[in-house]
ModelCIF file with pLDDT and N, C-alpha, C, O atoms, coordinates in Angstrom:
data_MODEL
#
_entry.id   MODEL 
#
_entity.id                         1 
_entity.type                       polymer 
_entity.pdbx_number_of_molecules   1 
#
_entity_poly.entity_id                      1 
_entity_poly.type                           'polypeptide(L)' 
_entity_poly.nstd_linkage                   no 
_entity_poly.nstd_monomer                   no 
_entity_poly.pdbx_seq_one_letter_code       
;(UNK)(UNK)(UNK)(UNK)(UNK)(UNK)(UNK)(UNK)(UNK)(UNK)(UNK)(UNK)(UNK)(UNK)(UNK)(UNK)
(UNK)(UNK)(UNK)(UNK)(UNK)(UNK)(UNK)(UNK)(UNK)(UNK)(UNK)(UNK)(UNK)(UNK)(UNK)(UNK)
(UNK)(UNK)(UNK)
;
_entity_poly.pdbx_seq_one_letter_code_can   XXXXXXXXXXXXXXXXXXXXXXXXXXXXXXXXXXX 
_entity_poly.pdbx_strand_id                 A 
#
loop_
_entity_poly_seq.entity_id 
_entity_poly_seq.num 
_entity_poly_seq.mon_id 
_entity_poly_seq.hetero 
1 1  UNK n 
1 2  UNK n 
1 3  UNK n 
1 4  UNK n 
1 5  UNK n 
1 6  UNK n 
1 7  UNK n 
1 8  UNK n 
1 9  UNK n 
1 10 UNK n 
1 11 UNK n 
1 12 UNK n 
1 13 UNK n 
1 14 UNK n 
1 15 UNK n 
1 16 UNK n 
1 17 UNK n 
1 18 UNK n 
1 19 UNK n 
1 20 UNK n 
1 21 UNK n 
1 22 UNK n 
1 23 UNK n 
1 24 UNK n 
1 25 UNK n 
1 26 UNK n 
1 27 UNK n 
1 28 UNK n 
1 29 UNK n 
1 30 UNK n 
1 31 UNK n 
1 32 UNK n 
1 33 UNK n 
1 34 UNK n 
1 35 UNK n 
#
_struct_asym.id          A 
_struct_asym.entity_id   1 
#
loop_
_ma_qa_metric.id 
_ma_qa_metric.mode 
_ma_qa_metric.name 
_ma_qa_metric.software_group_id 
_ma_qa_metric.type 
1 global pLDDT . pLDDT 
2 local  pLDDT . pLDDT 
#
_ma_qa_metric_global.metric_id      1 
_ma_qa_metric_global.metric_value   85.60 
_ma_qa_metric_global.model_id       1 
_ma_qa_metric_global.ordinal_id     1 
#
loop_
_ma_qa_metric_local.label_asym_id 
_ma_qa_metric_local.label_comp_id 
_ma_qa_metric_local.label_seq_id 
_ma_qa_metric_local.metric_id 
_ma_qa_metric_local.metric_value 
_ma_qa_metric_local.model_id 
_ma_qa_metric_local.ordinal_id 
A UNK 1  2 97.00 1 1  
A UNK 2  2 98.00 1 2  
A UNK 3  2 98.00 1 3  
A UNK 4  2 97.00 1 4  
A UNK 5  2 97.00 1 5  
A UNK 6  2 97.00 1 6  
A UNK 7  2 98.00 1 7  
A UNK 8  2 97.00 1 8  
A UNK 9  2 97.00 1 9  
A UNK 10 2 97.00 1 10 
A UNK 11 2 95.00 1 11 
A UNK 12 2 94.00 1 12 
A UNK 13 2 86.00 1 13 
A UNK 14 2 90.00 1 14 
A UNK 15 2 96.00 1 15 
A UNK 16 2 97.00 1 16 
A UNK 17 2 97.00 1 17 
A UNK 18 2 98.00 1 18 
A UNK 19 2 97.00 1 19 
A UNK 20 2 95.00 1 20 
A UNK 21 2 90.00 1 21 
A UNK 22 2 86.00 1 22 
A UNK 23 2 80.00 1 23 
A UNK 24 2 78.00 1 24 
A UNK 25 2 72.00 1 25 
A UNK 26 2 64.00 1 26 
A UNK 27 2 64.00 1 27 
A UNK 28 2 59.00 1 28 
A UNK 29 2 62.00 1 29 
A UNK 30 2 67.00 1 30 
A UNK 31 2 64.00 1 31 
A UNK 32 2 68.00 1 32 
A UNK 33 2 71.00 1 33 
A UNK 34 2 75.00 1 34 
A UNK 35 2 78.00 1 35 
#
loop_
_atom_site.group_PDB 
_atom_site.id 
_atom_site.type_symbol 
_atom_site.label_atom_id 
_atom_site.label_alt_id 
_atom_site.label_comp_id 
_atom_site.label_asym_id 
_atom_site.label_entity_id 
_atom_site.label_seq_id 
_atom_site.pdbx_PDB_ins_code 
_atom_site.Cartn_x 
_atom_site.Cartn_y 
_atom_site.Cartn_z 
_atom_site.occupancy 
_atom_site.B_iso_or_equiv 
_atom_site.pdbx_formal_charge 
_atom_site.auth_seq_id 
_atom_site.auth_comp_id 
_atom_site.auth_asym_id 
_atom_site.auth_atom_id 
_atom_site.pdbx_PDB_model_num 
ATOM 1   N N  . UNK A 1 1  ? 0.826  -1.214  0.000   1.00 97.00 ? 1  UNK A N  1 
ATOM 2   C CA . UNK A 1 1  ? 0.000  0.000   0.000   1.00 97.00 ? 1  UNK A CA 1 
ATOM 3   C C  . UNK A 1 1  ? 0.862  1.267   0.000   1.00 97.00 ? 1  UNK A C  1 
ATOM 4   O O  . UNK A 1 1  ? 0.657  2.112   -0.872  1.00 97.00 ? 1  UNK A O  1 
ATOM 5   N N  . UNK A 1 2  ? 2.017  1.490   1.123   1.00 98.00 ? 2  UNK A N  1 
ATOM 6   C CA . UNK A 1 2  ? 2.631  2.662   1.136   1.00 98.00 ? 2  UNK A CA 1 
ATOM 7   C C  . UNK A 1 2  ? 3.430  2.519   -0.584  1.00 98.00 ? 2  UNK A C  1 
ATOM 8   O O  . UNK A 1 2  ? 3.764  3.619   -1.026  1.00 98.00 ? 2  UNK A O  1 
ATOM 9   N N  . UNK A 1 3  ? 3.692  1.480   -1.387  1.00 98.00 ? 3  UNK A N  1 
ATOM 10  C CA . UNK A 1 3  ? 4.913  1.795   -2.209  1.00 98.00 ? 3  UNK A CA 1 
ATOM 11  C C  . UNK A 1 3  ? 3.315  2.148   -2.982  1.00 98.00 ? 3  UNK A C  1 
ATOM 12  O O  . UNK A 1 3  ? 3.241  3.365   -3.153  1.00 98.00 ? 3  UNK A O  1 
ATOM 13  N N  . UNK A 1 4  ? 2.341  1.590   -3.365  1.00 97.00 ? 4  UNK A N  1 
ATOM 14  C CA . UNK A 1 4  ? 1.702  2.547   -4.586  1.00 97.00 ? 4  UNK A CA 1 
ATOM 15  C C  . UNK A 1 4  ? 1.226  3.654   -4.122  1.00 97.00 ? 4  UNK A C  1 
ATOM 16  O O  . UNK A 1 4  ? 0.971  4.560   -4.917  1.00 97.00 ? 4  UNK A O  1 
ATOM 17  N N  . UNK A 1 5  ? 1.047  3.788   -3.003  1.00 97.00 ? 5  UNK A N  1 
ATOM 18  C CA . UNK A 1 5  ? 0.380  5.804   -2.798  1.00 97.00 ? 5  UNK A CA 1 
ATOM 19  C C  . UNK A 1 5  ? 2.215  6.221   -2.978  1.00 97.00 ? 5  UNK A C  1 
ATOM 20  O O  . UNK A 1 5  ? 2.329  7.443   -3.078  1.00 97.00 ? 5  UNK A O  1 
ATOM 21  N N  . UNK A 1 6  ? 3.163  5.719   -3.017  1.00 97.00 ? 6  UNK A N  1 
ATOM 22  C CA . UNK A 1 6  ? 4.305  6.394   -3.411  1.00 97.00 ? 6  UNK A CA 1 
ATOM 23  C C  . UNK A 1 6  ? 4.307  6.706   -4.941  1.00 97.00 ? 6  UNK A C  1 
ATOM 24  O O  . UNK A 1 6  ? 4.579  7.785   -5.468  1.00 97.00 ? 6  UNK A O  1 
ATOM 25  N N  . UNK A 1 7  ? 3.935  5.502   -5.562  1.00 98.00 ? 7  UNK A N  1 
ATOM 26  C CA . UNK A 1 7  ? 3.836  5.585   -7.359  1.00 98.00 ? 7  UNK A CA 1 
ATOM 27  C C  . UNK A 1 7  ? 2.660  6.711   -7.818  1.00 98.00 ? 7  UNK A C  1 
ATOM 28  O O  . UNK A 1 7  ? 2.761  7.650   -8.608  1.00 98.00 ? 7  UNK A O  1 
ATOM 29  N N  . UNK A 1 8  ? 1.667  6.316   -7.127  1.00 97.00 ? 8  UNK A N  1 
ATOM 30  C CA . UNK A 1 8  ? 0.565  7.740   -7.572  1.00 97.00 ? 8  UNK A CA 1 
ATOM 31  C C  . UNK A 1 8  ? 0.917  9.059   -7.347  1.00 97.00 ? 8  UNK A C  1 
ATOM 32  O O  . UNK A 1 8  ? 0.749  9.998   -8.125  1.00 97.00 ? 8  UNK A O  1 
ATOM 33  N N  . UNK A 1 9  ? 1.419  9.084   -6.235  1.00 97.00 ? 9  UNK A N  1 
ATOM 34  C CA . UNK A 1 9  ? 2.064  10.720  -5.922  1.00 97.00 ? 9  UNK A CA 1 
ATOM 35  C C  . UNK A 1 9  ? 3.043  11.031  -7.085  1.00 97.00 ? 9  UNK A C  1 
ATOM 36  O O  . UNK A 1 9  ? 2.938  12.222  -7.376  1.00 97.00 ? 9  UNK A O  1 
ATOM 37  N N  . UNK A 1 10 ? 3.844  10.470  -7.758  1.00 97.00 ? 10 UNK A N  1 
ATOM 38  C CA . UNK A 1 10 ? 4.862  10.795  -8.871  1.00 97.00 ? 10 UNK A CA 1 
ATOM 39  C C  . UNK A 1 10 ? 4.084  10.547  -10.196 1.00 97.00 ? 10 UNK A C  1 
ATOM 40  O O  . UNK A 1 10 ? 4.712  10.784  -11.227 1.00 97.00 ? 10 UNK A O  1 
ATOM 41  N N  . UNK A 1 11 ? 2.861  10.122  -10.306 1.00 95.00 ? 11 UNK A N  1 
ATOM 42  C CA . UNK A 1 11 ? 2.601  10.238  -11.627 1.00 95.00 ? 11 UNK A CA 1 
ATOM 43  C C  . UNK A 1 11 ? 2.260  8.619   -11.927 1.00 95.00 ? 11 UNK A C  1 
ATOM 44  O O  . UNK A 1 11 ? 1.399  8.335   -12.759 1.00 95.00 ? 11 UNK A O  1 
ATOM 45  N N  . UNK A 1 12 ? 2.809  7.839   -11.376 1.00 94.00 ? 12 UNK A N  1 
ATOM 46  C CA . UNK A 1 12 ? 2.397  6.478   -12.140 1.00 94.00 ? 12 UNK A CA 1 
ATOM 47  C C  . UNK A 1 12 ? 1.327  5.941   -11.948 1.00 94.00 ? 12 UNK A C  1 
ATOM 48  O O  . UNK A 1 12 ? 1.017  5.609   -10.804 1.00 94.00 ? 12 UNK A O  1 
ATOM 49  N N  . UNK A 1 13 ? 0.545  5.735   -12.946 1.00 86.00 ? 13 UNK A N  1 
ATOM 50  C CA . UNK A 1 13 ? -0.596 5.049   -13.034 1.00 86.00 ? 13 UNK A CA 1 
ATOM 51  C C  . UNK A 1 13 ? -1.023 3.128   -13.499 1.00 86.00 ? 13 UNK A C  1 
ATOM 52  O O  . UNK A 1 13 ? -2.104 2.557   -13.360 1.00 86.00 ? 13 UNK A O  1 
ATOM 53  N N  . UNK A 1 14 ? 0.063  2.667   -13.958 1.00 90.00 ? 14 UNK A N  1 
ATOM 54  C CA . UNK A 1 14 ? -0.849 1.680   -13.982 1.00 90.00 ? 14 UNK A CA 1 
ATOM 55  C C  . UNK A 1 14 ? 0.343  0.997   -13.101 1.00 90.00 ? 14 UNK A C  1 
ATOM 56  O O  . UNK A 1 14 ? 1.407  1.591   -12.926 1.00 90.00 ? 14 UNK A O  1 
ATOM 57  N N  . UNK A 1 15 ? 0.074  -0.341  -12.540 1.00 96.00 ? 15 UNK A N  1 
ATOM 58  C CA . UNK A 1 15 ? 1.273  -1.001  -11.977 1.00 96.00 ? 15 UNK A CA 1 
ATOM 59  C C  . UNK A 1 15 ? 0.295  -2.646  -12.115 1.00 96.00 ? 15 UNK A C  1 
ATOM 60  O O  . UNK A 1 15 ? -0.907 -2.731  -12.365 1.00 96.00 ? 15 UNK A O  1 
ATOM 61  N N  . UNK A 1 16 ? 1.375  -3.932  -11.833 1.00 97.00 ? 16 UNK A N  1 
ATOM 62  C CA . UNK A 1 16 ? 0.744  -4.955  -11.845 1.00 97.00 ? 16 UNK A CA 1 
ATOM 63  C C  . UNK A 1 16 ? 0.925  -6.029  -10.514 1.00 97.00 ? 16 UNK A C  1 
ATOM 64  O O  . UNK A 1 16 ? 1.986  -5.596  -10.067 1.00 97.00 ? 16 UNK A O  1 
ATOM 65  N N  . UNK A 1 17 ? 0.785  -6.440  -10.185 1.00 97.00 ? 17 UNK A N  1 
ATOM 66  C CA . UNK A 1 17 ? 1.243  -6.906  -8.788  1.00 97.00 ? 17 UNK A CA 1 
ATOM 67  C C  . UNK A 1 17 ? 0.759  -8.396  -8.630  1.00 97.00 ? 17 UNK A C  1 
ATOM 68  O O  . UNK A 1 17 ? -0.430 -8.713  -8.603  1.00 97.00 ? 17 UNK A O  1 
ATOM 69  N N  . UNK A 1 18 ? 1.793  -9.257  -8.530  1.00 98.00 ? 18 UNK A N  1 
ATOM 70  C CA . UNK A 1 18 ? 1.603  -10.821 -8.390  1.00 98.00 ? 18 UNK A CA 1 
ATOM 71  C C  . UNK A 1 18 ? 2.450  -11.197 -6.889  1.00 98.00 ? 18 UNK A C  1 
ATOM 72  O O  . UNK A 1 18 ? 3.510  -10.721 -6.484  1.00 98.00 ? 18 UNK A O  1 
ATOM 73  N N  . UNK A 1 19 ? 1.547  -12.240 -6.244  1.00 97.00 ? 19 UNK A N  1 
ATOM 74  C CA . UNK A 1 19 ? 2.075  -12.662 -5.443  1.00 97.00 ? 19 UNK A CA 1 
ATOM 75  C C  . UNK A 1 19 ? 3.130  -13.376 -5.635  1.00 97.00 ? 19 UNK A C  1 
ATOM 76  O O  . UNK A 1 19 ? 3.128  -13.810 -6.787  1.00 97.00 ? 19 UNK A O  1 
ATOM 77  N N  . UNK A 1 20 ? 4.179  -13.750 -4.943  1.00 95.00 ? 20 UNK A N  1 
ATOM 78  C CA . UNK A 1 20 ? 5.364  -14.632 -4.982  1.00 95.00 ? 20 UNK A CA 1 
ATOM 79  C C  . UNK A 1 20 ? 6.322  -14.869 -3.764  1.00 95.00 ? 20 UNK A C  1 
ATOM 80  O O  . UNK A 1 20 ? 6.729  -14.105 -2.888  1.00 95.00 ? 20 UNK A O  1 
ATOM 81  N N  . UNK A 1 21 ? 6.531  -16.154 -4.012  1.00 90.00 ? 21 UNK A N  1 
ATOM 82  C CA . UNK A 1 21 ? 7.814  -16.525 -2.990  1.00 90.00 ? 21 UNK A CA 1 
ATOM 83  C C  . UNK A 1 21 ? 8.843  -16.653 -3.201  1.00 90.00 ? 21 UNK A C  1 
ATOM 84  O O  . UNK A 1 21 ? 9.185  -17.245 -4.225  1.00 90.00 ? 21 UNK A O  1 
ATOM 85  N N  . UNK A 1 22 ? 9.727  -16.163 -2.343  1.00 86.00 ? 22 UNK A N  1 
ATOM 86  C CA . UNK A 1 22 ? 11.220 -16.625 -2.584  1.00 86.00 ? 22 UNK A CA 1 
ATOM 87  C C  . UNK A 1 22 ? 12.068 -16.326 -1.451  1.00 86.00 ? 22 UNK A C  1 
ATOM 88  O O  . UNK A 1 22 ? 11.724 -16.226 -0.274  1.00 86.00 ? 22 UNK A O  1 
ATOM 89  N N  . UNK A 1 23 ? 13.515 -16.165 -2.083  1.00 80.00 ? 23 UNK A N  1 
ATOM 90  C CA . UNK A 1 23 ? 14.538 -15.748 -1.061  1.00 80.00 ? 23 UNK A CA 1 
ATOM 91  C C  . UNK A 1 23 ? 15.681 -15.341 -1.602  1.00 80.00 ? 23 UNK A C  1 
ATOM 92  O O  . UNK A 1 23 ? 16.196 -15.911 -2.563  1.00 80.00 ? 23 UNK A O  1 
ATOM 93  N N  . UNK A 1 24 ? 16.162 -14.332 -1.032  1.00 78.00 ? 24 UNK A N  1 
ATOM 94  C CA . UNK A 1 24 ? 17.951 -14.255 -1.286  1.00 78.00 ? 24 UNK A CA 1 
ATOM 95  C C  . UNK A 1 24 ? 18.569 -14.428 -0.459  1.00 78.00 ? 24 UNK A C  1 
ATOM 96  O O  . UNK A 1 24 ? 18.095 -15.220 0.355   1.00 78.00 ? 24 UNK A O  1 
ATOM 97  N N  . UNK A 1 25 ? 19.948 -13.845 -0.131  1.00 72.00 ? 25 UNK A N  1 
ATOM 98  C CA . UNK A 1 25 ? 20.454 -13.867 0.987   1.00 72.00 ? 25 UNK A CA 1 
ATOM 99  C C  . UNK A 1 25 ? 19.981 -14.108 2.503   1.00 72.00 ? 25 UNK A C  1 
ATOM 100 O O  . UNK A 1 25 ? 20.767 -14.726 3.220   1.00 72.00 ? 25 UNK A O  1 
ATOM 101 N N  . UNK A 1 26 ? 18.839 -13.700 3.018   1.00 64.00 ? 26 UNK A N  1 
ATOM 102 C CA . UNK A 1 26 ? 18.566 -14.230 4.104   1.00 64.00 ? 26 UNK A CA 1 
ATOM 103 C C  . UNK A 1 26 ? 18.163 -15.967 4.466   1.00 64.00 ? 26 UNK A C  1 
ATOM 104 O O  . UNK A 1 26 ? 18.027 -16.448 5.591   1.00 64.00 ? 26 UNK A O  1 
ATOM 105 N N  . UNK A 1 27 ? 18.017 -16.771 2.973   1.00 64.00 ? 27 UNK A N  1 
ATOM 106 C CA . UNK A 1 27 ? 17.780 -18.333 3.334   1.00 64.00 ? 27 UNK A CA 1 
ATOM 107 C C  . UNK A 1 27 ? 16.748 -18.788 4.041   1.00 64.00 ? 27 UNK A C  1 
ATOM 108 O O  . UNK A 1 27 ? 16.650 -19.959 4.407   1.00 64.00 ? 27 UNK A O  1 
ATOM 109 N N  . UNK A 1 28 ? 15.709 -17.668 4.335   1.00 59.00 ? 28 UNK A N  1 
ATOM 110 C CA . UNK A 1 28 ? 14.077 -17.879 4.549   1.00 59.00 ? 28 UNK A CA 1 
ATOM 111 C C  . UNK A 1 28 ? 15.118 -18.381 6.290   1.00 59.00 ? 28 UNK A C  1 
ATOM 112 O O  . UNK A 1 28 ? 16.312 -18.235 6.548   1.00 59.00 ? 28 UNK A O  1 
ATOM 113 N N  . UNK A 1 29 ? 13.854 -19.031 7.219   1.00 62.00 ? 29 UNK A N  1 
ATOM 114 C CA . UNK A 1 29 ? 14.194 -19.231 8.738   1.00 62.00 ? 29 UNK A CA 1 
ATOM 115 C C  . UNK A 1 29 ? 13.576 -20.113 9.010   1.00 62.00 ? 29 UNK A C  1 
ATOM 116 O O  . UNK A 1 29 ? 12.896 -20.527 8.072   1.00 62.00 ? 29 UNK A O  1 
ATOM 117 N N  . UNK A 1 30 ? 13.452 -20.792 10.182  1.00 67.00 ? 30 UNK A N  1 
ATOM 118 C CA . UNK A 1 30 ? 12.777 -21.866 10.871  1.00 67.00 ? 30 UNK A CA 1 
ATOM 119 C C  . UNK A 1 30 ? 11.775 -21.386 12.295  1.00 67.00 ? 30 UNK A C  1 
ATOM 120 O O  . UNK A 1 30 ? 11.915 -20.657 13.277  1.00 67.00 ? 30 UNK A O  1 
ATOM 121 N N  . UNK A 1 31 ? 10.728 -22.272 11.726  1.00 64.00 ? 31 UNK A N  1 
ATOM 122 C CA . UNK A 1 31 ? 9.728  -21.975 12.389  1.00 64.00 ? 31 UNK A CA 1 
ATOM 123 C C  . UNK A 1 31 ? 9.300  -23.491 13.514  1.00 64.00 ? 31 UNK A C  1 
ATOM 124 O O  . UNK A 1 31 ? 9.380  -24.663 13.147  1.00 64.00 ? 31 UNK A O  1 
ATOM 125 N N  . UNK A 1 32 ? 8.910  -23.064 14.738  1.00 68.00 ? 32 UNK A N  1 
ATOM 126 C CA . UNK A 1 32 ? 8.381  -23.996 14.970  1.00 68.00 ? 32 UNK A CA 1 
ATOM 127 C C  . UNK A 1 32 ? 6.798  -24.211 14.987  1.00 68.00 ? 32 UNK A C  1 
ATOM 128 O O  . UNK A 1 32 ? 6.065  -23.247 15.210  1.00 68.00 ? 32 UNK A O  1 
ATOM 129 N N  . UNK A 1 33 ? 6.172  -25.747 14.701  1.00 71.00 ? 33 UNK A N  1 
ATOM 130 C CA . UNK A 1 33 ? 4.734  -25.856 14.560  1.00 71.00 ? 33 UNK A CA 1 
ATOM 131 C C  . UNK A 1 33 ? 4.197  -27.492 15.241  1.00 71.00 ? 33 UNK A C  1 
ATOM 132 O O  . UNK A 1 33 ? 4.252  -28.648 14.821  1.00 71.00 ? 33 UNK A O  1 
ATOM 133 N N  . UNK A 1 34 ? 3.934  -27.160 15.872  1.00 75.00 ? 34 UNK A N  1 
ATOM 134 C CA . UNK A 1 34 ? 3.443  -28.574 16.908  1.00 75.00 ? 34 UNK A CA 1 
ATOM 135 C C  . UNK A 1 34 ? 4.389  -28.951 17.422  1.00 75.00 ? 34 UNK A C  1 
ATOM 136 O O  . UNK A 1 34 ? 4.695  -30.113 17.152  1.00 75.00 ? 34 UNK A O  1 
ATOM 137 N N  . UNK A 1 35 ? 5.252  -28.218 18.343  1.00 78.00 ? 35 UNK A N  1 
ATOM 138 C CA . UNK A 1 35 ? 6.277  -29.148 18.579  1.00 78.00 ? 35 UNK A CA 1 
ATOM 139 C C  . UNK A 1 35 ? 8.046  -29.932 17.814  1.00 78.00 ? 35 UNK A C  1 
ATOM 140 O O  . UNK A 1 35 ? 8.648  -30.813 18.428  1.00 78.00 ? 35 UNK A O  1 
#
């Protein structure tokens, strides 16, 4: 939300936006779940 009210304030109007996963350098983390 804050980066497109950033793009509208400068003028840009259309943008496209897909969800996705990934990782770089941080190697995602460990979670615990049941134990």
């Amino acid at each position: 939300d804050e980066v497109k009210e950033a793009l509208h304030e400068i003028g840009v109007s259309g943008i496209t936006v897909t969800e996705a996963k990934g990782f770089g350098r941080q190697k995602g983390h460990t979670e615990l779940y049941r134990g």
